[in-house]
C-alpha atoms as a PDB file:
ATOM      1  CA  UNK A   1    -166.820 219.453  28.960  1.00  0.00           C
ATOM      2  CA  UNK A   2    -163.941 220.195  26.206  1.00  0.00           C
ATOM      3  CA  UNK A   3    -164.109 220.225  22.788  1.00  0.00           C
ATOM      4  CA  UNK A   4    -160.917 221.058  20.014  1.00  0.00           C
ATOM      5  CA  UNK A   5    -161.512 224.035  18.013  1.00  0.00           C
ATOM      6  CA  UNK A   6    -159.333 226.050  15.621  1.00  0.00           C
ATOM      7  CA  UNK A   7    -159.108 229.766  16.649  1.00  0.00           C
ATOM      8  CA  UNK A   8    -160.928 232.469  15.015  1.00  0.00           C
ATOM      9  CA  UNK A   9    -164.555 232.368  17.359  1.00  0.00           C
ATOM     10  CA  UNK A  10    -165.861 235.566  18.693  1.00  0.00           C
ATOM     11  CA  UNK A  11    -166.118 236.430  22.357  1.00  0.00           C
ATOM     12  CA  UNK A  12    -163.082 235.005  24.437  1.00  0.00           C
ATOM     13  CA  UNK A  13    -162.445 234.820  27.691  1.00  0.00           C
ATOM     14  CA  UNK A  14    -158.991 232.977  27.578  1.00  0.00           C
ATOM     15  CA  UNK A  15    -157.957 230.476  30.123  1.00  0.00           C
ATOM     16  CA  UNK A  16    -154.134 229.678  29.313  1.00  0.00           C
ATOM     17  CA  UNK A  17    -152.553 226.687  31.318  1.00  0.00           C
ATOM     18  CA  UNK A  18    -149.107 225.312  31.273  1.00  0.00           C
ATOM     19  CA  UNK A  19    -149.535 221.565  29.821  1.00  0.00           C
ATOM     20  CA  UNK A  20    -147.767 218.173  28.493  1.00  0.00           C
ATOM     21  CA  UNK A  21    -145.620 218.278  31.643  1.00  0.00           C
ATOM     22  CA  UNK A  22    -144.627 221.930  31.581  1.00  0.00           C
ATOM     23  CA  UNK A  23    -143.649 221.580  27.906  1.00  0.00           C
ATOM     24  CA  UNK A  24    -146.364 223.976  26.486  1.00  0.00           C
ATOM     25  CA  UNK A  25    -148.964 226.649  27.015  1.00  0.00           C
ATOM     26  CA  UNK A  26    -152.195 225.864  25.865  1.00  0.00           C
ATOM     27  CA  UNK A  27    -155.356 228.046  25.525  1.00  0.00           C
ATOM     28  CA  UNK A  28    -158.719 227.436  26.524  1.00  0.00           C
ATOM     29  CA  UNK A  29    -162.151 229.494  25.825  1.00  0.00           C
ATOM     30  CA  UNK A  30    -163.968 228.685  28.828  1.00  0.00           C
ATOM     31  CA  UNK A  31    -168.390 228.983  28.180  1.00  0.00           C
ATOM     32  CA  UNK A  32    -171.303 228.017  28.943  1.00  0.00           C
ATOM     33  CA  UNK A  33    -172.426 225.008  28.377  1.00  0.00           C
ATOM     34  CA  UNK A  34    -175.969 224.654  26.041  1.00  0.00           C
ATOM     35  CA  UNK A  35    -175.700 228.325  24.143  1.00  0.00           C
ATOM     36  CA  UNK A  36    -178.176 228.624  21.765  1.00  0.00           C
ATOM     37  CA  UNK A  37    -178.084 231.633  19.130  1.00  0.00           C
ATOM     38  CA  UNK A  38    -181.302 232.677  18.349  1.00  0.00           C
ATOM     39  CA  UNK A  39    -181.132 235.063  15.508  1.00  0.00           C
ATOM     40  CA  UNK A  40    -179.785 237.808  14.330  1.00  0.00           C
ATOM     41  CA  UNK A  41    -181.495 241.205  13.865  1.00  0.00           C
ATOM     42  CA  UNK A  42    -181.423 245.172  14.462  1.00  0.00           C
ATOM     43  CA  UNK A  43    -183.113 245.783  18.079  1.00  0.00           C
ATOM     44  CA  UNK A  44    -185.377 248.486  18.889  1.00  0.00           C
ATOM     45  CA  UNK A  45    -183.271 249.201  21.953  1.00  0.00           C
ATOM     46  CA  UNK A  46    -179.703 249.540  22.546  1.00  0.00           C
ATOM     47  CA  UNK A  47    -177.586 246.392  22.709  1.00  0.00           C
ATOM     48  CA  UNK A  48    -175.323 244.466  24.782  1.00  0.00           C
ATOM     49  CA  UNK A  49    -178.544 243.689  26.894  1.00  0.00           C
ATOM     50  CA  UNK A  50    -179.462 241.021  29.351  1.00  0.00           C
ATOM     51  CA  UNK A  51    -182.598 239.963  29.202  1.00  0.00           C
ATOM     52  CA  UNK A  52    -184.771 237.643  31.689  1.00  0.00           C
ATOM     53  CA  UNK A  53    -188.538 237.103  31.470  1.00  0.00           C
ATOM     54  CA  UNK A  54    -188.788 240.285  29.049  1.00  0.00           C
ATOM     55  CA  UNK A  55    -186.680 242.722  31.542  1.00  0.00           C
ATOM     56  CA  UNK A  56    -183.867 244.489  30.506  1.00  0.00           C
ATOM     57  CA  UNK A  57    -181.131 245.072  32.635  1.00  0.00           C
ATOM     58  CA  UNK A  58    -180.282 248.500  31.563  1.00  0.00           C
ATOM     59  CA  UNK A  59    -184.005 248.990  32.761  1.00  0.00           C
ATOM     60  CA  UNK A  60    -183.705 247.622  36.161  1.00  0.00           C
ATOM     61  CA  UNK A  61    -182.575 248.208  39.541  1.00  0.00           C
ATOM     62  CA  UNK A  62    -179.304 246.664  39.332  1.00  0.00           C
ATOM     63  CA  UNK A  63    -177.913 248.788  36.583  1.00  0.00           C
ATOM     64  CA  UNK A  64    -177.139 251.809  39.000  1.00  0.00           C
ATOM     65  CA  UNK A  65    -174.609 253.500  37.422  1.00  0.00           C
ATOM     66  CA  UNK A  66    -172.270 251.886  39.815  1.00  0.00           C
ATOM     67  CA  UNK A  67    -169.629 249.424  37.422  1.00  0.00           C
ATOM     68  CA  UNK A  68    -168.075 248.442  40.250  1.00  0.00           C
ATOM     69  CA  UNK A  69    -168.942 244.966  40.474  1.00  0.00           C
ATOM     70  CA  UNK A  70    -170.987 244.576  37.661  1.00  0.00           C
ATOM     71  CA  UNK A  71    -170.651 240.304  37.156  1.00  0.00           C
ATOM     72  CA  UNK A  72    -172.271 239.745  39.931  1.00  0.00           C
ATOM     73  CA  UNK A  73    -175.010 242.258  39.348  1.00  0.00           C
ATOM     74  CA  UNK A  74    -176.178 241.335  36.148  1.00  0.00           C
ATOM     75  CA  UNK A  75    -176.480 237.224  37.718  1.00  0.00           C
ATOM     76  CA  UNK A  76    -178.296 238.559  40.786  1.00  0.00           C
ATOM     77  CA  UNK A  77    -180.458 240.448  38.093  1.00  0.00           C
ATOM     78  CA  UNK A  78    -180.621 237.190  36.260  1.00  0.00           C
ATOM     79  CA  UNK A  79    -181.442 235.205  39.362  1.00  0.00           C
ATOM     80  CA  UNK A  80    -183.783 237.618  40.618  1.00  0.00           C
ATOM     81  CA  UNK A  81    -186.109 238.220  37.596  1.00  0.00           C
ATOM     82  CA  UNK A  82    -186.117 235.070  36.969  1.00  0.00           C
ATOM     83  CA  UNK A  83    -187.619 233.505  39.873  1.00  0.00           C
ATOM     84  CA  UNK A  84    -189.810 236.092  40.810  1.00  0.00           C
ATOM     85  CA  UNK A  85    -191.509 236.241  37.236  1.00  0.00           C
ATOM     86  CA  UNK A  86    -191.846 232.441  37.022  1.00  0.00           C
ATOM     87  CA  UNK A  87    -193.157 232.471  40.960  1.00  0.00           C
ATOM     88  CA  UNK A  88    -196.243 235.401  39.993  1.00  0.00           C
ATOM     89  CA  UNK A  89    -197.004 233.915  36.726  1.00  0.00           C
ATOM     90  CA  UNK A  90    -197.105 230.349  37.387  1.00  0.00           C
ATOM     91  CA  UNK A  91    -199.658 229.463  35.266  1.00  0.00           C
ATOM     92  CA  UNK A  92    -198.724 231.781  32.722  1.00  0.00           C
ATOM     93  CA  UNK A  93    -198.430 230.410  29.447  1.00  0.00           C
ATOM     94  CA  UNK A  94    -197.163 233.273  27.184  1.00  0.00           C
ATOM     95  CA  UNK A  95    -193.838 233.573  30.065  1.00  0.00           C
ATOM     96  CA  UNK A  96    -190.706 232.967  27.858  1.00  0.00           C
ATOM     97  CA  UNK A  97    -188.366 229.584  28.305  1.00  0.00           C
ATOM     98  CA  UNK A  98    -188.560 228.973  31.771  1.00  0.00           C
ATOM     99  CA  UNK A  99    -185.421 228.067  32.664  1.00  0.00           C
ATOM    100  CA  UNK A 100    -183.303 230.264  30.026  1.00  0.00           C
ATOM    101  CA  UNK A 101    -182.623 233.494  29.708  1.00  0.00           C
ATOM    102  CA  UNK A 102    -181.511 235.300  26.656  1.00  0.00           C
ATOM    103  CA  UNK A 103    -177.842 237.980  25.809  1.00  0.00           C
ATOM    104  CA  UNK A 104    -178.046 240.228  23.022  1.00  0.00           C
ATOM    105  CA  UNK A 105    -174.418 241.421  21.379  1.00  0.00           C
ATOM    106  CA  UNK A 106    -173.578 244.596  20.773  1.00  0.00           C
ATOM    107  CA  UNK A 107    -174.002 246.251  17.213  1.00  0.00           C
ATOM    108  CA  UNK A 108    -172.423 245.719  14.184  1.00  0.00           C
ATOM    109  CA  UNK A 109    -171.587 249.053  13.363  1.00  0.00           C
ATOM    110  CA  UNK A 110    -172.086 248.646   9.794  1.00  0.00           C
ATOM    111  CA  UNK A 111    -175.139 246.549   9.788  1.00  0.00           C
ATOM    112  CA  UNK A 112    -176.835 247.548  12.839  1.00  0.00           C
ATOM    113  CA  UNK A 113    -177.679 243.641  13.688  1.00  0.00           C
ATOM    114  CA  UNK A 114    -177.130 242.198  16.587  1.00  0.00           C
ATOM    115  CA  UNK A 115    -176.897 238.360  17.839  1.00  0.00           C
ATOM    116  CA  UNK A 116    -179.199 237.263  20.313  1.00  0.00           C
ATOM    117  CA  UNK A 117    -178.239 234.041  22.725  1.00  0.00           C
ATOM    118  CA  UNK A 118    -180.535 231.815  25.133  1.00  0.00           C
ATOM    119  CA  UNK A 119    -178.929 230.789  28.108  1.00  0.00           C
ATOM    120  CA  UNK A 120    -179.499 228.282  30.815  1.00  0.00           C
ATOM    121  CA  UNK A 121    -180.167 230.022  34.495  1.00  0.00           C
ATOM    122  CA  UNK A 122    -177.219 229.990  36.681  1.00  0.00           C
ATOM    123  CA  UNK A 123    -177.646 227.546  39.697  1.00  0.00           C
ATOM    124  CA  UNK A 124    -178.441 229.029  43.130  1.00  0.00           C
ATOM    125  CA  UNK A 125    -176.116 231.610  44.749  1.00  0.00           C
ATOM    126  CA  UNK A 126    -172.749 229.592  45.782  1.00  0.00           C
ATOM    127  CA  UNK A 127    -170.477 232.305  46.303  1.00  0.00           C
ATOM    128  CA  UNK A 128    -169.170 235.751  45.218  1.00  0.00           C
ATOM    129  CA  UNK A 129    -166.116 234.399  43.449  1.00  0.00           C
ATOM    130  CA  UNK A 130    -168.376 232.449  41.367  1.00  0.00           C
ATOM    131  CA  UNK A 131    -171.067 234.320  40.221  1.00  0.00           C
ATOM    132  CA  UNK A 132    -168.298 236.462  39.432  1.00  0.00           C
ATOM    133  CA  UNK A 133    -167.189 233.844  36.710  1.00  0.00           C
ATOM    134  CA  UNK A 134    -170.553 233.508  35.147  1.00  0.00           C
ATOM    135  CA  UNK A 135    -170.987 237.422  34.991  1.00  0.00           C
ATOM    136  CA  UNK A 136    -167.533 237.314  33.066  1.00  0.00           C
ATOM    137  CA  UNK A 137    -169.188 234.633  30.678  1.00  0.00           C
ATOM    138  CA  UNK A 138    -171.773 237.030  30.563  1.00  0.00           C
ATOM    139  CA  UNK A 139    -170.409 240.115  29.645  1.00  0.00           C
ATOM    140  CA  UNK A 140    -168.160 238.402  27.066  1.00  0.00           C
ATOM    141  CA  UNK A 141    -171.174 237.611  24.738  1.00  0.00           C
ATOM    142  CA  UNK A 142    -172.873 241.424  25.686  1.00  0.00           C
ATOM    143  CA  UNK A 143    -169.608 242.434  24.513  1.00  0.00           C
ATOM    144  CA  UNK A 144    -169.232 240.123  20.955  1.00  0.00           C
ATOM    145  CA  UNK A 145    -169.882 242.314  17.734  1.00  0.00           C
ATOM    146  CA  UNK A 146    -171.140 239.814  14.572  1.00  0.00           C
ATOM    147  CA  UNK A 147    -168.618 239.803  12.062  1.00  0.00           C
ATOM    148  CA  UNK A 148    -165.711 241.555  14.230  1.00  0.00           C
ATOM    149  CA  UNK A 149    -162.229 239.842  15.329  1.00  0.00           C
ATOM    150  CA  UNK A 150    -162.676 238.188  18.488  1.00  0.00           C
ATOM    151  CA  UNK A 151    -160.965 239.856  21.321  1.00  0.00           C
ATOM    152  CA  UNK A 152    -159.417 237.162  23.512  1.00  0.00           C
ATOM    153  CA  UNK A 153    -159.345 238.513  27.803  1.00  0.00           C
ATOM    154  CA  UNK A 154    -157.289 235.981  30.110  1.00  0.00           C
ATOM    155  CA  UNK A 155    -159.282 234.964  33.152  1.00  0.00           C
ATOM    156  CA  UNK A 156    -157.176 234.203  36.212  1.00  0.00           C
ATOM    157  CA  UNK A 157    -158.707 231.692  39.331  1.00  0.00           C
ATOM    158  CA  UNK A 158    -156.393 233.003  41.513  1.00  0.00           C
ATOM    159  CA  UNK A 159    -157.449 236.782  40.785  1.00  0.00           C
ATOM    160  CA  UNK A 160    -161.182 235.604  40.478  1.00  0.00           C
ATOM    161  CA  UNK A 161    -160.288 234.427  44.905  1.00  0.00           C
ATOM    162  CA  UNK A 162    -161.231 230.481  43.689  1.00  0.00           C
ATOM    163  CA  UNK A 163    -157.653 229.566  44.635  1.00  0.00           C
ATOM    164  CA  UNK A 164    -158.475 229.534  48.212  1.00  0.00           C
ATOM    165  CA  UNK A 165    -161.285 226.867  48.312  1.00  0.00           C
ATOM    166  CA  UNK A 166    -158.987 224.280  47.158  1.00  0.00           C
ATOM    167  CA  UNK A 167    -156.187 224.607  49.735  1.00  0.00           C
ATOM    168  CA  UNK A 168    -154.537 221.355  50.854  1.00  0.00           C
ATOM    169  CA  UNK A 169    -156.005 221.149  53.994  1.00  0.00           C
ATOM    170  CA  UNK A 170    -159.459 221.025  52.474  1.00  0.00           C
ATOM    171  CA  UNK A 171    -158.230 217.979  50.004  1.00  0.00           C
ATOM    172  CA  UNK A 172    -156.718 216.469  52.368  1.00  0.00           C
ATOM    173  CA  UNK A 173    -160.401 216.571  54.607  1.00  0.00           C
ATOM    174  CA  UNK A 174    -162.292 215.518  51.483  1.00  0.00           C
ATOM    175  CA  UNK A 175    -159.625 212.754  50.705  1.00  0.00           C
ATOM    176  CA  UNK A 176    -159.996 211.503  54.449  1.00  0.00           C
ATOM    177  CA  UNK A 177    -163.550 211.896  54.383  1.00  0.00           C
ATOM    178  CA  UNK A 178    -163.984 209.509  51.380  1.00  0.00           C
ATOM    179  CA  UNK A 179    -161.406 206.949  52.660  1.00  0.00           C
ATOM    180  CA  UNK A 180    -163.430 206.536  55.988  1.00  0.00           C
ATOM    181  CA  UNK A 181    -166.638 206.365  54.786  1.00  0.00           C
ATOM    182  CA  UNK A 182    -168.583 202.801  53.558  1.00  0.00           C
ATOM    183  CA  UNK A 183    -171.228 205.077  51.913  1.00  0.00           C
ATOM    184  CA  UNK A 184    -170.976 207.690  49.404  1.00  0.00           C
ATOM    185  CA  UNK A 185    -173.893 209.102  49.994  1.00  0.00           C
ATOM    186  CA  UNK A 186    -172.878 209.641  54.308  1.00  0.00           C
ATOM    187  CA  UNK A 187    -169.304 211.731  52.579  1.00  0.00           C
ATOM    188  CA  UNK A 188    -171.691 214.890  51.907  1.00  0.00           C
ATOM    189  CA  UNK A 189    -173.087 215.035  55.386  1.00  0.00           C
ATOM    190  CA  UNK A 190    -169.559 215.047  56.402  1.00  0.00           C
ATOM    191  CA  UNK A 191    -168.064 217.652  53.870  1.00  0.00           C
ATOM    192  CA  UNK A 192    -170.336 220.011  55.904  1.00  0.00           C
ATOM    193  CA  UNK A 193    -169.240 219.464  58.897  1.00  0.00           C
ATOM    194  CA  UNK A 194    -165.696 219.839  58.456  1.00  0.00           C
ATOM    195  CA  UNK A 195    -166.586 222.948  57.076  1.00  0.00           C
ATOM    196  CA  UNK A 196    -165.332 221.946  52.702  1.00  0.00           C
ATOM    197  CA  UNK A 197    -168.691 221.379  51.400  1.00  0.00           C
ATOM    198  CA  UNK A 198    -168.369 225.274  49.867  1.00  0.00           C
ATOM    199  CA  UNK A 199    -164.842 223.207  48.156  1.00  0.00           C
ATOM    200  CA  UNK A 200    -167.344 220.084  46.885  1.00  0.00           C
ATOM    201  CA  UNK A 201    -170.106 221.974  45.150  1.00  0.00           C
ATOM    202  CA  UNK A 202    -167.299 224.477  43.657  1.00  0.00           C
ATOM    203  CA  UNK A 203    -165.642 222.197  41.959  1.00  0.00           C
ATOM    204  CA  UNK A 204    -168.888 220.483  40.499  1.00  0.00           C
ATOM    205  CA  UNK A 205    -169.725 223.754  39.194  1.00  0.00           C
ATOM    206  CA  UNK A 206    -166.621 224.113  37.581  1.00  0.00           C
ATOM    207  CA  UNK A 207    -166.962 220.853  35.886  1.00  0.00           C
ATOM    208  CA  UNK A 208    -170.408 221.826  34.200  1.00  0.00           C
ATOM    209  CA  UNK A 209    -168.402 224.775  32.192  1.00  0.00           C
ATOM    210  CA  UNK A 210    -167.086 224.362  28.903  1.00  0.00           C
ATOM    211  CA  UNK A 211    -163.511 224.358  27.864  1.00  0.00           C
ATOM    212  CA  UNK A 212    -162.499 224.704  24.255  1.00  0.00           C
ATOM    213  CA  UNK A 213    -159.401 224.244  23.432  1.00  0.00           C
ATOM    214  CA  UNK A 214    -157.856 226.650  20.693  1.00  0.00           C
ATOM    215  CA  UNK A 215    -155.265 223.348  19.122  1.00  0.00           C
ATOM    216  CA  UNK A 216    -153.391 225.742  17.106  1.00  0.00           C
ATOM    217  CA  UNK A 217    -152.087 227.650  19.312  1.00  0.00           C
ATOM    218  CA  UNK A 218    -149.972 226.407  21.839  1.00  0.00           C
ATOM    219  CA  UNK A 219    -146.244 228.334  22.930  1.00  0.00           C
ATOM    220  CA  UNK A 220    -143.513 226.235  23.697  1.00  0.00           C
ATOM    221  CA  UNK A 221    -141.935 227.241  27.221  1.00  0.00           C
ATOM    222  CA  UNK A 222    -138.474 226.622  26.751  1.00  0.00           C
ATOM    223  CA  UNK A 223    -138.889 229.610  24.468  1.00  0.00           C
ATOM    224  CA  UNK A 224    -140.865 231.760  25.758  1.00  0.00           C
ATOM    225  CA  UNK A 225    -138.769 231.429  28.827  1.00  0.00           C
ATOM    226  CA  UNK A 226    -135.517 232.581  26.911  1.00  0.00           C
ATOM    227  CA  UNK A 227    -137.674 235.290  25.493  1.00  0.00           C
ATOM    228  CA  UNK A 228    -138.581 236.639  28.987  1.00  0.00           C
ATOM    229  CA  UNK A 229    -135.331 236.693  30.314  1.00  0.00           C
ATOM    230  CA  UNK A 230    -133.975 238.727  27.594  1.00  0.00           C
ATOM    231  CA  UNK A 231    -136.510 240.970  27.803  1.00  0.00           C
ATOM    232  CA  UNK A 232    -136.060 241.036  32.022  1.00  0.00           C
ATOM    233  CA  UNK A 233    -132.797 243.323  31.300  1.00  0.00           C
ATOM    234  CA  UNK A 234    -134.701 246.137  29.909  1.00  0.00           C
ATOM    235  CA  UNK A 235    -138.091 245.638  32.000  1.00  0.00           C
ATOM    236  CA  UNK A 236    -140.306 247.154  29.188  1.00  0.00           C
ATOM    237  CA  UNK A 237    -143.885 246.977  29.451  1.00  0.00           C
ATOM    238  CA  UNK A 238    -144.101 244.396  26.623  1.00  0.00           C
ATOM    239  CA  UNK A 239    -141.710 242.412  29.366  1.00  0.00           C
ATOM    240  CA  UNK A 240    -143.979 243.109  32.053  1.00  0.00           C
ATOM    241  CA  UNK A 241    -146.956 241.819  30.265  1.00  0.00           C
ATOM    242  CA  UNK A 242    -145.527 238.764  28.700  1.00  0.00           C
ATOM    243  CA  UNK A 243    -144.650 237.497  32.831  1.00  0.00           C
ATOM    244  CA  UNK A 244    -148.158 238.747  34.025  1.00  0.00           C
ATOM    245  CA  UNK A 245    -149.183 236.502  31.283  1.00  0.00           C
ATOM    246  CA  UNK A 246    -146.814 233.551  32.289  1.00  0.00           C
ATOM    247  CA  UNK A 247    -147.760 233.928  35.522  1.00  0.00           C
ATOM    248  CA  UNK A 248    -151.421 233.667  35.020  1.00  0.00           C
ATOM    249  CA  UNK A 249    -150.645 230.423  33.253  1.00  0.00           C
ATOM    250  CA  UNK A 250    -149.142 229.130  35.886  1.00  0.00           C
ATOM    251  CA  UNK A 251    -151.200 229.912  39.246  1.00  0.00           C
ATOM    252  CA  UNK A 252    -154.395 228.550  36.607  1.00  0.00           C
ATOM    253  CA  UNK A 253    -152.512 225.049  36.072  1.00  0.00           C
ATOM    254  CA  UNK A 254    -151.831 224.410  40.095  1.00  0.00           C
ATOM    255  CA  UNK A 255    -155.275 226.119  40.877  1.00  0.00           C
ATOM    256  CA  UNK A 256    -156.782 223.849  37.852  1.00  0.00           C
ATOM    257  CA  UNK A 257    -154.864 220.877  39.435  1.00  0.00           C
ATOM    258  CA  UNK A 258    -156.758 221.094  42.670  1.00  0.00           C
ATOM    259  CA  UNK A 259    -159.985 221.496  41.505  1.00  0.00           C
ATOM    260  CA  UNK A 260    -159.827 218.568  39.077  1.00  0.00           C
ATOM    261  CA  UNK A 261    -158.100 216.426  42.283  1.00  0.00           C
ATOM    262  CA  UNK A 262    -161.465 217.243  44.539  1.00  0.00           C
ATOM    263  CA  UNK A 263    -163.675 216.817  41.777  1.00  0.00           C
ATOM    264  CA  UNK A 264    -162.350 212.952  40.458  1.00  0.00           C
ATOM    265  CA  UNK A 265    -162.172 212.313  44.164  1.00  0.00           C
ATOM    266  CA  UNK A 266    -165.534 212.999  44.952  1.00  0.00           C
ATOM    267  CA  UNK A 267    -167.396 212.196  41.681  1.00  0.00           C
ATOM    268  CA  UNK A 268    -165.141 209.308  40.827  1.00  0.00           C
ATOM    269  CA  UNK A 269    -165.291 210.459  36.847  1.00  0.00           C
ATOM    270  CA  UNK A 270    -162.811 212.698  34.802  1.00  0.00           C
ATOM    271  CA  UNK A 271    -163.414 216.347  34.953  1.00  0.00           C
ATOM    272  CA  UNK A 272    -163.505 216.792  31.531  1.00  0.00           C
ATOM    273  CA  UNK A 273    -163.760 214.268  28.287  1.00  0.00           C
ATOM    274  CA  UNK A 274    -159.925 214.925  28.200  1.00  0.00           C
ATOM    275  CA  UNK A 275    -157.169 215.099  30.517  1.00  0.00           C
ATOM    276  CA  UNK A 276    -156.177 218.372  29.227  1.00  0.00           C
ATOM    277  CA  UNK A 277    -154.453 219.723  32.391  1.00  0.00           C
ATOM    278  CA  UNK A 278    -151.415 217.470  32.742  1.00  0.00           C
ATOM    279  CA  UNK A 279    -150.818 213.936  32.170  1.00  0.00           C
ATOM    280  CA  UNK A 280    -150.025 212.774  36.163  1.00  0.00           C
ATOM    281  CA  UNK A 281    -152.740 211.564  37.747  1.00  0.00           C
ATOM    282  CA  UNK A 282    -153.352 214.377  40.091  1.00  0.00           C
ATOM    283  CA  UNK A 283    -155.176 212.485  43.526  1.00  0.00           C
ATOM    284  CA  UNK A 284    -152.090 211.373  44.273  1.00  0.00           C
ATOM    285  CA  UNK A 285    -149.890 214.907  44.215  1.00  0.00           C
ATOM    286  CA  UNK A 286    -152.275 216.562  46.850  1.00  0.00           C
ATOM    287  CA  UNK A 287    -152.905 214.136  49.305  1.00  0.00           C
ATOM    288  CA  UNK A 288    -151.483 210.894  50.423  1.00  0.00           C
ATOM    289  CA  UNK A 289    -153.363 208.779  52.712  1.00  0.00           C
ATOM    290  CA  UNK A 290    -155.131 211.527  54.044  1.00  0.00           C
ATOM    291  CA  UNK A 291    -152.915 214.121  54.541  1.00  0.00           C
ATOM    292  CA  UNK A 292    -151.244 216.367  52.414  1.00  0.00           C
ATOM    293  CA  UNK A 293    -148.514 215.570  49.947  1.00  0.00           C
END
């Protein structure tokens, strides 16, 4: 899903891409989709909490002391509470939304309130790189503070490992796959066997995220490309940041391209409302009759 905004929400994780054939940089806040705020109130315990079926995560088992790793804790924490609650008190009335669970913010330190968020549960355990994602999304609404600046952090596929699902050899499997078979329903069977089914269900997961693109704020590449090459004489750190920056952009728009190419091949519908990425059509750039481009 996408939707336009202006800039100025809280909690960010960024997702730049290059766009309009290579002509700009856009910005995307990638989400949940379905976030309901709750209220807003001072807690009687300490915030930036997770919450599912009335345990805390700063309570529990998972929160060690060990940070390393801590996305995917806090959605095994999510995933774990939340089944085994619901499975013990099945015919428990009084257990909270049964398929939500809820973030609280941190503190506004003037006020003391805090902003409390129901979520829908993650789905089941794909893989690491993942559930890595969805802590991020996490952890960027533990981290929100009502009333602050938002904080924008750039999230990277290639960094998060998602880059190597979509390799062409697996498109080109999936794209063969779908040309030989009469029956839609026979292709999943088949992703399975040739070992890209991990590929499929990614990029279908993908898809169910939000993207929100920030529309004014876009950067022109011809200039920021003259800006980094002046600045690649003196090698600063502003330098160095400004082409970690670019580069994220870029490995996110070919990584970006590949998921949206499995996903429209398999689901035969546009990833998103919008085709934000780049205006080629993008089957057609990773495979060619089967094989790769």
């Amino acid at each position: 899903m996408i939707e336009y905004v202006s800039t100025g929400v809280t909690g960010m994780l960024i997702f730049p891409v290059v766009c309009d054939d290579g002509r700009e940089i856009r910005h995307f806040k990638i989400s949940f989709v379905g976030i309901t705020e709750e209220k807003s109130k001072v807690y009687d315990f300490p915030s930036s909490e997770v919450i599912a079926r009335s345990v805390r995560f700063s309570n529990s088992s998972f929160n060690n002391g060990d940070r390393n790793d801590i996305e995917n804790k806090i959605v095994d924490f999510v995933r774990f509470f939340s089944s085994h609650i619901r499975h013990n008190n099945i015919n428990d009335e009084s257990v909270d939304q049964e398929n939500s669970f809820f973030v609280v913010t941190a503190a506004n330190p003037e006020t003391k309130f805090c902003k409390e968020y129901r979520l829908d549960l993650p789905p089941a355990r794909l893989n690491h790189e993942l559930d890595t994602l969805y802590g991020k999304l996490i952890n960027d609404l533990r981290k929100e503070i009502p009333g602050s600046p938002a904080r924008g952090r750039y999230v990277s596929f290639k960094d998060l490992g998602l880059d190597k699902y979509f390799s062409i050899t697996n498109i080109a499997k999936i794209k063969k796959i779908i040309d030989i078979s009469t029956d839609r329903s026979d292709c999943f069977q088949l992703f399975e066997k040739e070992g890209v089914s991990e590929t499929v269900k990614l990029a279908k997961a993908l898809a169910d995220l939000e993207y929100r693109f920030f529309d004014d704020n876009t950067l022109p590449v011809d200039s920021f490309e003259k800006t980094l090459k002046a600045l690649s004489v003196i090698n600063t750190r502003d330098y160095r940041n400004l082409k970690r920056y670019y580069d994220i952009a870029k490995t996110n728009t070919e990584v970006l391209r590949r998921i949206v190419c499995v996903f429209e091949l398999v689901y035969n519908r546009k990833f998103t409302k919008n085709n934000f990425y780049v205006k080629e059509k993008t089957s057609n750039k990773y495979v060619e009759n089967g094989k790769a481009a």
